[in-house]
Protein backbone atom coordinates (compact mmCIF):
# COMPACT_ATOMS: atom_id res chain seq x y z
CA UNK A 1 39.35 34.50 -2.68
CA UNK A 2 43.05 36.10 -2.78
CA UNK A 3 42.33 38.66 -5.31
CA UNK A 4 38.77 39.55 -3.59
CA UNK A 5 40.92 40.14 -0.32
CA UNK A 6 43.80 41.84 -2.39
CA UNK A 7 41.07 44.16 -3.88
CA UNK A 8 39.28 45.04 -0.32
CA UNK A 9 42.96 45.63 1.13
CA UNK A 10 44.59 48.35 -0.82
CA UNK A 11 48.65 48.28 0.78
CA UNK A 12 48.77 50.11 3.66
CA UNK A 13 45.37 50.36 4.63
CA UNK A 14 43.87 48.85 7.65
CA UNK A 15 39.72 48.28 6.95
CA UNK A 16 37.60 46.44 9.51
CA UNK A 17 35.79 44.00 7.29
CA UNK A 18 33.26 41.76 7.11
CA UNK A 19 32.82 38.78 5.09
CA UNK A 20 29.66 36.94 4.68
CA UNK A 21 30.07 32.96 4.10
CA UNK A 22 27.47 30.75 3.20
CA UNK A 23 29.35 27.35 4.86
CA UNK A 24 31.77 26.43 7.04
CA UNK A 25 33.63 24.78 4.77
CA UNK A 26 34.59 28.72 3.10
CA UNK A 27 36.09 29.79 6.64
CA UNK A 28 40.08 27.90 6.50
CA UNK A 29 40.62 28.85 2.68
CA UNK A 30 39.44 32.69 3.63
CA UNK A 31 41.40 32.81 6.75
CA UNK A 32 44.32 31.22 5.16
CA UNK A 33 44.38 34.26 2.41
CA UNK A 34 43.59 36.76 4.88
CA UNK A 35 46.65 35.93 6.88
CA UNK A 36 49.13 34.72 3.55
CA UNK A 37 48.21 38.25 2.22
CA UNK A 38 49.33 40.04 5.64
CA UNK A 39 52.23 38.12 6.12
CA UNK A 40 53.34 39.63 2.60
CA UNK A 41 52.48 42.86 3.62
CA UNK A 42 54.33 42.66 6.46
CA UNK A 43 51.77 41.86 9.10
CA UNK A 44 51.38 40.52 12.56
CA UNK A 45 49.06 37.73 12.32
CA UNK A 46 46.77 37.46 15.62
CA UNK A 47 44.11 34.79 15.28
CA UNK A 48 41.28 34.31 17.80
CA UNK A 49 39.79 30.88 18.68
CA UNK A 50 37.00 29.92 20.27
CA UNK A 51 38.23 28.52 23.82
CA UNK A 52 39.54 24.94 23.24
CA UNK A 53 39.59 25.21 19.84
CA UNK A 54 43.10 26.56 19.10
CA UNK A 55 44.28 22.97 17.62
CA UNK A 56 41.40 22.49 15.66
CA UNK A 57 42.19 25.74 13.77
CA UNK A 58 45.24 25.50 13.53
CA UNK A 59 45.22 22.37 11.67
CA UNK A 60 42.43 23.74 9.45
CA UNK A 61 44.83 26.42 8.32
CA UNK A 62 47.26 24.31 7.66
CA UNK A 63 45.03 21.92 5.48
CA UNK A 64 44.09 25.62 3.77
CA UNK A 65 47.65 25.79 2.52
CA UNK A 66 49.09 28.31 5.61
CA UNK A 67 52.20 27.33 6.93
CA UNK A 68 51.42 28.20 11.03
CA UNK A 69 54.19 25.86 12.23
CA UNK A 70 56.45 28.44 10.56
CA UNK A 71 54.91 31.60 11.04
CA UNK A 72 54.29 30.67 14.83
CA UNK A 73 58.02 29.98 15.12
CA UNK A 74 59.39 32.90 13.55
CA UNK A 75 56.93 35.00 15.78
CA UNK A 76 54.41 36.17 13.06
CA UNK A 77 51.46 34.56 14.18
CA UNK A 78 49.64 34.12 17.70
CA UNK A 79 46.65 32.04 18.26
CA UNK A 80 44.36 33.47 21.15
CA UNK A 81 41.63 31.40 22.84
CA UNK A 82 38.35 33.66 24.24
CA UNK A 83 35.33 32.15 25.78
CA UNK A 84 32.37 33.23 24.49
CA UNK A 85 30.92 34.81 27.12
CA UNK A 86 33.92 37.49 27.17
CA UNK A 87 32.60 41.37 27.71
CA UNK A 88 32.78 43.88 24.87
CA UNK A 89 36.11 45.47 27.03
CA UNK A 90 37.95 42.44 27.54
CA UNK A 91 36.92 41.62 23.61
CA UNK A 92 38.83 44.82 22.39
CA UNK A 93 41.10 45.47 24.91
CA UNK A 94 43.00 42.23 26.09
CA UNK A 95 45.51 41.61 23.29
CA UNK A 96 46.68 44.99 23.06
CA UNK A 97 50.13 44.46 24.80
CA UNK A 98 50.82 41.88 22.21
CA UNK A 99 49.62 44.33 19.10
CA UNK A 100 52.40 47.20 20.73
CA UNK A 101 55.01 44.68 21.26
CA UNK A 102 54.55 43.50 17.99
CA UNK A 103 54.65 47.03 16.67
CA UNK A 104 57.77 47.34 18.30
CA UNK A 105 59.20 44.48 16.69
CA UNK A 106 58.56 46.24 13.35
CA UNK A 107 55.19 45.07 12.04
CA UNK A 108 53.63 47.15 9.93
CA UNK A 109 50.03 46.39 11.07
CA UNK A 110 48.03 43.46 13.08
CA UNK A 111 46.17 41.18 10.52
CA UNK A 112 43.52 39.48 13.52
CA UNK A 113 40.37 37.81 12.53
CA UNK A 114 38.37 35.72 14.76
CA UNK A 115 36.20 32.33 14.30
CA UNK A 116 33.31 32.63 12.49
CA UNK A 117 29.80 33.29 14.02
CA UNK A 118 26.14 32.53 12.86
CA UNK A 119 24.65 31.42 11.79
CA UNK A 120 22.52 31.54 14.33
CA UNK A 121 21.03 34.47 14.13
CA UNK A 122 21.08 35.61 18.28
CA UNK A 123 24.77 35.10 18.73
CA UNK A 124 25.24 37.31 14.80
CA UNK A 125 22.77 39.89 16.81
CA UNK A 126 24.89 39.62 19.99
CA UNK A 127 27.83 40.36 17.98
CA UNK A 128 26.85 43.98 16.70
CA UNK A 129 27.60 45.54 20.34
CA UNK A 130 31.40 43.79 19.99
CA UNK A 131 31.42 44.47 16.36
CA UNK A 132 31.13 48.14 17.31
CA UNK A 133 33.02 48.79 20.12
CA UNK A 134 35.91 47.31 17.88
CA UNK A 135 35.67 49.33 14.98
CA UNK A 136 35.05 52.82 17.40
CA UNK A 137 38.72 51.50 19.25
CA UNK A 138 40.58 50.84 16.18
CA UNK A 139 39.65 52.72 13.31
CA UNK A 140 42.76 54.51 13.10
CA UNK A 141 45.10 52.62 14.43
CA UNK A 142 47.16 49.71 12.60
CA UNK A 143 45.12 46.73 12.43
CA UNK A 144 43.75 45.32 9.42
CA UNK A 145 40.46 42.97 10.89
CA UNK A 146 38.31 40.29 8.87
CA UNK A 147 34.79 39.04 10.83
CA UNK A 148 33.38 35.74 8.68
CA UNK A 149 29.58 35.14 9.07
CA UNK A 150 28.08 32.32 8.30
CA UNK A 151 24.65 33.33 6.49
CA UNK A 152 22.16 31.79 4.94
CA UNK A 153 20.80 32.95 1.70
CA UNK A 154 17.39 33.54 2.81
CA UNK A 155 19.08 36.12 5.67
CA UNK A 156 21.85 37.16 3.28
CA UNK A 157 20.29 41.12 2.62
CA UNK A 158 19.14 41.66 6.26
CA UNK A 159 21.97 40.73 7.71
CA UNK A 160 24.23 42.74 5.18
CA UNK A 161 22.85 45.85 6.46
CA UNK A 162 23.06 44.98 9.66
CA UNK A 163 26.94 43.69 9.51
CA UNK A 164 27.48 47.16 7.52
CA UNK A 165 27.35 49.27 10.29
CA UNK A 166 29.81 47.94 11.92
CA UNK A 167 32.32 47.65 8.84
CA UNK A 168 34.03 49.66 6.54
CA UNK A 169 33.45 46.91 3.99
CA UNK A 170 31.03 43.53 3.70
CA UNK A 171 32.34 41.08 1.04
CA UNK A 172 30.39 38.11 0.09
């Protein structure tokens, strides 16, 4: 998974990508590069949980190898809790202080990625509008983002080309 990631983000580049999982299982070990690799490149890690779930994830990192308890100390990393039900505005635009005070602080770039969704396929529809808006807001600015969906195999090729236009970049 580390070289895949390494590959996808060339240094100093901030892609919004998508990576398509086919079990939960995959989502700690890919989060856990995702957010090693921008903590060697310098990056603020922001992680998104679903409401109540914070704890959950964090200890999943940490079972992935992470080290949260010391990245959350020394200010690297922030977990965020959202409800589901959170608009497309809020969903782009309510961390933002933190991204510019981390900036401030001398990050390089964010590194955020969020829980996984699907795969149910009406909430992986539902996410295309969010999906969107995201990628229009920060396509140039510094903020490197990873979006895991769970797919099944069977649903694997539609909902590649569907996750593609939203992305710079869909890994499997």
């Amino acid at each position: 998974m580390d070289s895949a990631l390494e590959q996808a983000i060339e240094p100093g580049a901030c892609p919004h990508l998508a990576m398509l999982l086919s079990s939960p299982d995959a989502v700690a070990p890919t989060l856990a590069s995702f957010y090693a690799l921008g903590a060697k490149r310098n990056g603020w890690l922001f992680h998104r949980s679903r409401a109540g779930h914070s704890e959950d994830d964090r200890a999943s990192l940490r079972a992935a190898g992470l080290d949260v308890d010391a990245l959350e100390a020394a200010g690297r990393m922030v977990f965020s809790e959202i409800s589901t039900g959170i608009s497309v505005q809020d969903y782009v635009h309510a961390w933002e202080p933190e991204l510019e005070a981390a900036l401030a602080r001398g990050y390089d770039a964010a590194w955020w990625a969020r829980f996984p969704i699907g795969p149910d396929a009406e909430i992986i529809d539902r996410s295309v509008a969010y999906d969107a808006a995201w990628d229009a807001h920060f396509h140039d600015k510094p903020c490197v983002s990873l979006c895991l969906f769970i797919v099944g195999d069977v649903e694997r090729d539609h909902r590649t080309a569907q996750i593609a236009a939203t992305h710079d970049r869909v890994l499997s």
